[in-house]
Protein backbone atom coordinates (compact mmCIF):
# COMPACT_ATOMS: atom_id res chain seq x y z
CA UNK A 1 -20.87 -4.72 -23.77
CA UNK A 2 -17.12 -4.98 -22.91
CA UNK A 3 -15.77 -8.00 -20.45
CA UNK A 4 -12.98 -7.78 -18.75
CA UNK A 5 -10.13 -10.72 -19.41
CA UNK A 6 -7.62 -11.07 -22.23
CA UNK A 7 -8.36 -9.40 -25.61
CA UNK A 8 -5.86 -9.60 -28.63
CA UNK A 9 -5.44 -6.01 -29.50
CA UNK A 10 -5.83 -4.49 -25.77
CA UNK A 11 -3.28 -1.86 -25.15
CA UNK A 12 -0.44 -3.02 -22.80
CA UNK A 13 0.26 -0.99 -19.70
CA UNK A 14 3.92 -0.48 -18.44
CA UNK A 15 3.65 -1.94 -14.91
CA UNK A 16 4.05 1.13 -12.45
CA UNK A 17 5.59 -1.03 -9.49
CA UNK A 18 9.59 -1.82 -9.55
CA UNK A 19 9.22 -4.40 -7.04
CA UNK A 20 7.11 -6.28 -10.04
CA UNK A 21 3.85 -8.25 -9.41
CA UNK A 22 0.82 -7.58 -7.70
CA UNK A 23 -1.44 -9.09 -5.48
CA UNK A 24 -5.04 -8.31 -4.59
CA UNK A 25 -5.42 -7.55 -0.70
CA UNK A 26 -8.49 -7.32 1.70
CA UNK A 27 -7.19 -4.19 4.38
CA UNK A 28 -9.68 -2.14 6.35
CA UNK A 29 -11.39 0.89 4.15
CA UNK A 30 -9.56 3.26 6.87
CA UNK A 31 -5.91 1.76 6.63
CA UNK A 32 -6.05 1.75 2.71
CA UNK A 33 -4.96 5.00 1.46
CA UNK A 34 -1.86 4.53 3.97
CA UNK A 35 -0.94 0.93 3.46
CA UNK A 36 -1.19 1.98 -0.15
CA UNK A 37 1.27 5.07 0.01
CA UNK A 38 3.51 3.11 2.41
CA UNK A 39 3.53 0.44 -0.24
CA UNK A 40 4.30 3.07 -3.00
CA UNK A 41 7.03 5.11 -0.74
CA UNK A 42 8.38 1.47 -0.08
CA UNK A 43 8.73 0.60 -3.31
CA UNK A 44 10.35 3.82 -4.74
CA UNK A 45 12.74 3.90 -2.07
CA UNK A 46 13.57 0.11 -2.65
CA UNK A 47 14.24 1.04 -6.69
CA UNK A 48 16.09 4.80 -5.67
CA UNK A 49 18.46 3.02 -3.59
CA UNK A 50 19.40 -0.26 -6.18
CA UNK A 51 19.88 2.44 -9.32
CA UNK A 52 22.14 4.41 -6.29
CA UNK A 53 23.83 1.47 -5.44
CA UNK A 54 23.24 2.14 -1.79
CA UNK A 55 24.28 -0.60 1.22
CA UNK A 56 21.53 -2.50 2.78
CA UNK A 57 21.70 -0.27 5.80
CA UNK A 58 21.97 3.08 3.32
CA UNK A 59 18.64 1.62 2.34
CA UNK A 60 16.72 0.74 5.24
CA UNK A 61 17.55 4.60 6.67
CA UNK A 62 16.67 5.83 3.66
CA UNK A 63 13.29 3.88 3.64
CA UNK A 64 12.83 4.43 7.56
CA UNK A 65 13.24 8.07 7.00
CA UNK A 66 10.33 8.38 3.87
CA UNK A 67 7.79 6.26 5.73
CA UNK A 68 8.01 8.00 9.20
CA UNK A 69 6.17 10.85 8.08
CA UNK A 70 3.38 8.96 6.46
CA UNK A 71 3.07 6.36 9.75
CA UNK A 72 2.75 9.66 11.67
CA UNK A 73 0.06 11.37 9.67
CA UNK A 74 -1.69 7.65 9.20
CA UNK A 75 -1.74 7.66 13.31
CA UNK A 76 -3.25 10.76 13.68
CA UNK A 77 -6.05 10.12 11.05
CA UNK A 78 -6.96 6.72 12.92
CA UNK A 79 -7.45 8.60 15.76
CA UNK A 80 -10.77 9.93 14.66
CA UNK A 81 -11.97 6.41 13.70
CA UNK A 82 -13.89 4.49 16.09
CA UNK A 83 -13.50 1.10 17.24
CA UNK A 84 -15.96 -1.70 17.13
CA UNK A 85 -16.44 -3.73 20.10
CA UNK A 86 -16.86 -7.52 20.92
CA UNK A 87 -20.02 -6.80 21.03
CA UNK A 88 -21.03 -4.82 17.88
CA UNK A 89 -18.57 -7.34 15.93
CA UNK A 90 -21.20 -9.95 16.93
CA UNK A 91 -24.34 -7.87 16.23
CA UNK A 92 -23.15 -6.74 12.55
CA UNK A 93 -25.08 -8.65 10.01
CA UNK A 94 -23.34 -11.36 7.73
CA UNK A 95 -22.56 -9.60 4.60
């Protein structure tokens, strides 16, 4: 049975993030798909405007303007997704 860790002749992937490492994060199952595509529109706008040599403020606007649509549509998905209360926080079993 295969195990995950190091092994000598394992293929090596290109990374597919410019910014460079990753880290593992805990988010809500509901904000994941968005964090992650804000994350990825972050990131390509962050490499786009260094290989365009764009200013700092070239580059936030440029961000700002790629992310607004997916905050938008992120907004309008939550609003379908319930809240838990005080209350139902403390009745939810320990996991």
């Amino acid at each position: 049975m295969a195990r995950g860790g190091f092994r000598k002749n394992a293929p090596l992937f290109k990374p597919t993030w410019n910014l460079g490492e990753t880290k593992t994060m805990r988010v809500p199952v509901a904000l994941a798909q968005v964090l992650l595509a804000l994350a990825r529109e972050i990131d390509r706008c962050w490499h786009e405007s260094k290989s365009q040599n764009l200013s700092a403020d070239e580059a936030r606007r440029l961000t700002c303007e790629r992310i607004q649509p997916i905050i938008d549509q992120c907004i309008d998905e939550l609003q379908a997704v319930p809240f838990a209360t005080a209350e139902q926080k403390e009745t939810r079993p320990p996991q």
